[in-house]
C-alpha atoms as a PDB file:
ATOM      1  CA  UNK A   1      78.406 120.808  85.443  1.00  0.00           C
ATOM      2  CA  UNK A   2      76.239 118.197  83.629  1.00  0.00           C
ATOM      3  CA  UNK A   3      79.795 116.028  82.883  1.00  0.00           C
ATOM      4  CA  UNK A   4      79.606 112.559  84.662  1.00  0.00           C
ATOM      5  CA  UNK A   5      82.418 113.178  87.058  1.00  0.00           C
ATOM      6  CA  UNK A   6      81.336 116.751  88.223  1.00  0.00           C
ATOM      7  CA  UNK A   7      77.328 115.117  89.430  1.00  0.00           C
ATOM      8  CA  UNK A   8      79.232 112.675  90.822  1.00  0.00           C
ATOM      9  CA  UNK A   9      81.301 114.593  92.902  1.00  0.00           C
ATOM     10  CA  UNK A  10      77.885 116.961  93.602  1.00  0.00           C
ATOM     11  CA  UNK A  11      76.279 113.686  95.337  1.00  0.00           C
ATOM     12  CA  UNK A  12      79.403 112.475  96.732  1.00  0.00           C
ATOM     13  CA  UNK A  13      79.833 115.688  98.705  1.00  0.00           C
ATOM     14  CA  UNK A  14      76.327 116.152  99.849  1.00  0.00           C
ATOM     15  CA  UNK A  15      76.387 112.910 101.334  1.00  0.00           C
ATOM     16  CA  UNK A  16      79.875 113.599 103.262  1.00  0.00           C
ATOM     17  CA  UNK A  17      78.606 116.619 104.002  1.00  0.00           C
ATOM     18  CA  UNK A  18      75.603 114.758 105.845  1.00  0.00           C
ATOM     19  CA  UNK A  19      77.423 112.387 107.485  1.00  0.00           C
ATOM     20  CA  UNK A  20      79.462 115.524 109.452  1.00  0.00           C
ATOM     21  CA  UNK A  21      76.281 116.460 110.761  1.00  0.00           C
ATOM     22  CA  UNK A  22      75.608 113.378 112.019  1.00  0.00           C
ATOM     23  CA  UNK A  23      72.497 112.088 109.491  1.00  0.00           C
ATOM     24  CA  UNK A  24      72.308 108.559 108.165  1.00  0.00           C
ATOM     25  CA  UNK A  25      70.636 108.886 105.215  1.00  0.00           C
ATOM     26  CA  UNK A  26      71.436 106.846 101.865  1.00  0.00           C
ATOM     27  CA  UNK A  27      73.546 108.085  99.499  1.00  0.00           C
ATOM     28  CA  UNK A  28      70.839 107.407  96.844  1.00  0.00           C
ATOM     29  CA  UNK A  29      68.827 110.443  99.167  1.00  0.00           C
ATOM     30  CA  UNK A  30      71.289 113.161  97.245  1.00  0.00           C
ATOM     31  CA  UNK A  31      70.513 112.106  93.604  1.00  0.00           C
ATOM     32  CA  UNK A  32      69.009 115.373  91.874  1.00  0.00           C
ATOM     33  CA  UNK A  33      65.474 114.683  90.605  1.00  0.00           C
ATOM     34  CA  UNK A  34      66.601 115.043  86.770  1.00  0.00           C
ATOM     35  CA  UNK A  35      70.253 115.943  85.173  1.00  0.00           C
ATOM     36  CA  UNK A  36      70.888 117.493  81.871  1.00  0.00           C
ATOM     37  CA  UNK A  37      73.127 115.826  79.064  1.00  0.00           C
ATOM     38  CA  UNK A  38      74.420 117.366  75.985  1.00  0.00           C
ATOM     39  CA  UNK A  39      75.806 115.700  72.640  1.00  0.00           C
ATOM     40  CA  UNK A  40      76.085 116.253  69.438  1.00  0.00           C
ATOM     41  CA  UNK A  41      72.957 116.367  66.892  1.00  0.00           C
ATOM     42  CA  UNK A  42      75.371 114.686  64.024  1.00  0.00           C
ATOM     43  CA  UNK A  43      76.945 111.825  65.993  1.00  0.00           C
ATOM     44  CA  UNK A  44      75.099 111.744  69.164  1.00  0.00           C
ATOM     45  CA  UNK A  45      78.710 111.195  71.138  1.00  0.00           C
ATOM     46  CA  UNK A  46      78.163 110.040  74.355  1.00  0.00           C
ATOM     47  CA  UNK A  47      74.909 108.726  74.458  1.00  0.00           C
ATOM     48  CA  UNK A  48      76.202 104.929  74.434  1.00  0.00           C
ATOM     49  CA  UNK A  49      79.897 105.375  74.776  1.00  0.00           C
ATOM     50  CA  UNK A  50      82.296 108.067  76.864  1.00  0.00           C
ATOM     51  CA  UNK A  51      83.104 111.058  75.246  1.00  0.00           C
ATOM     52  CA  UNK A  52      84.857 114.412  76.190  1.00  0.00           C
ATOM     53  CA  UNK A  53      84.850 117.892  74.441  1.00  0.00           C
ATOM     54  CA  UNK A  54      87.177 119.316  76.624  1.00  0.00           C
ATOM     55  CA  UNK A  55      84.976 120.102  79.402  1.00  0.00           C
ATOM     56  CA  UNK A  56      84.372 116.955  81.086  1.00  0.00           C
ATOM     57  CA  UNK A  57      83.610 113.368  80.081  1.00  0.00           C
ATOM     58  CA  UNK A  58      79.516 113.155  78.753  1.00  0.00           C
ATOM     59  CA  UNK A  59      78.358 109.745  78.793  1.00  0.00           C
ATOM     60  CA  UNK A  60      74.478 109.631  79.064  1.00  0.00           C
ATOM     61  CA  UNK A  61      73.720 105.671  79.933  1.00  0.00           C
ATOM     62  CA  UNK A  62      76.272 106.470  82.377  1.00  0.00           C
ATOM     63  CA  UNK A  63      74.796 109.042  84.216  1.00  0.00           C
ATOM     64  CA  UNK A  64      71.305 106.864  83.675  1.00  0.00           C
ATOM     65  CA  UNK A  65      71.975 103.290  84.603  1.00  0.00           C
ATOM     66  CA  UNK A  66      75.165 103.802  86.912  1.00  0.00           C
ATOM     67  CA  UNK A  67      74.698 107.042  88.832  1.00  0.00           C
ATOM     68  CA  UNK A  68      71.425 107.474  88.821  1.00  0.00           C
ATOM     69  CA  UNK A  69      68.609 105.015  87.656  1.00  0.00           C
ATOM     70  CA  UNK A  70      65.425 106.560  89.029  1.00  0.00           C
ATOM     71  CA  UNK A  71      66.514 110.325  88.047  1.00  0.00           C
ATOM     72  CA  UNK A  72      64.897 111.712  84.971  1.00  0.00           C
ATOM     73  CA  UNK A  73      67.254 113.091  82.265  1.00  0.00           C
ATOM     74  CA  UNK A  74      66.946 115.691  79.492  1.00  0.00           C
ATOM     75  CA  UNK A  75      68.684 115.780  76.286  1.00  0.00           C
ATOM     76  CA  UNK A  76      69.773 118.852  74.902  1.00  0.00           C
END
């Protein structure tokens, strides 16, 4: 999913993953190249703020500053 919680959880479990086979890499080694974000054309939810449709919450500068600041992310 492109929700902050679910590419958390992506990384998080690639890196435990790694760890049972015995690597020592950095946890920063499993961030994707780029992630995808969706929001709303009207309001733009969840560019600057949490928000959740339903499916997840979308928060953009999340993903961006916290998760992953050298990633690349697109906007749809």
């Amino acid at each position: 999913g492109q929700d902050l919680f679910s590419i958390e959880e992506y990384v998080t479990s690639q890196y435990n993953y790694s760890l049972h086979e015995g690597r020592t890499q950095h946890m920063s080694t499993f961030a994707p190249a780029a992630a995808m974000f969706y929001t709303d054309l009207e309001k733009l939810a969840g560019l600057t703020l949490p928000t959740d449709y339903g499916s997840g919450v979308e928060y953009a500068n999340g993903i961006a500053q916290s998760l992953f600041p050298t990633s690349d992310i697109g906007l749809q």
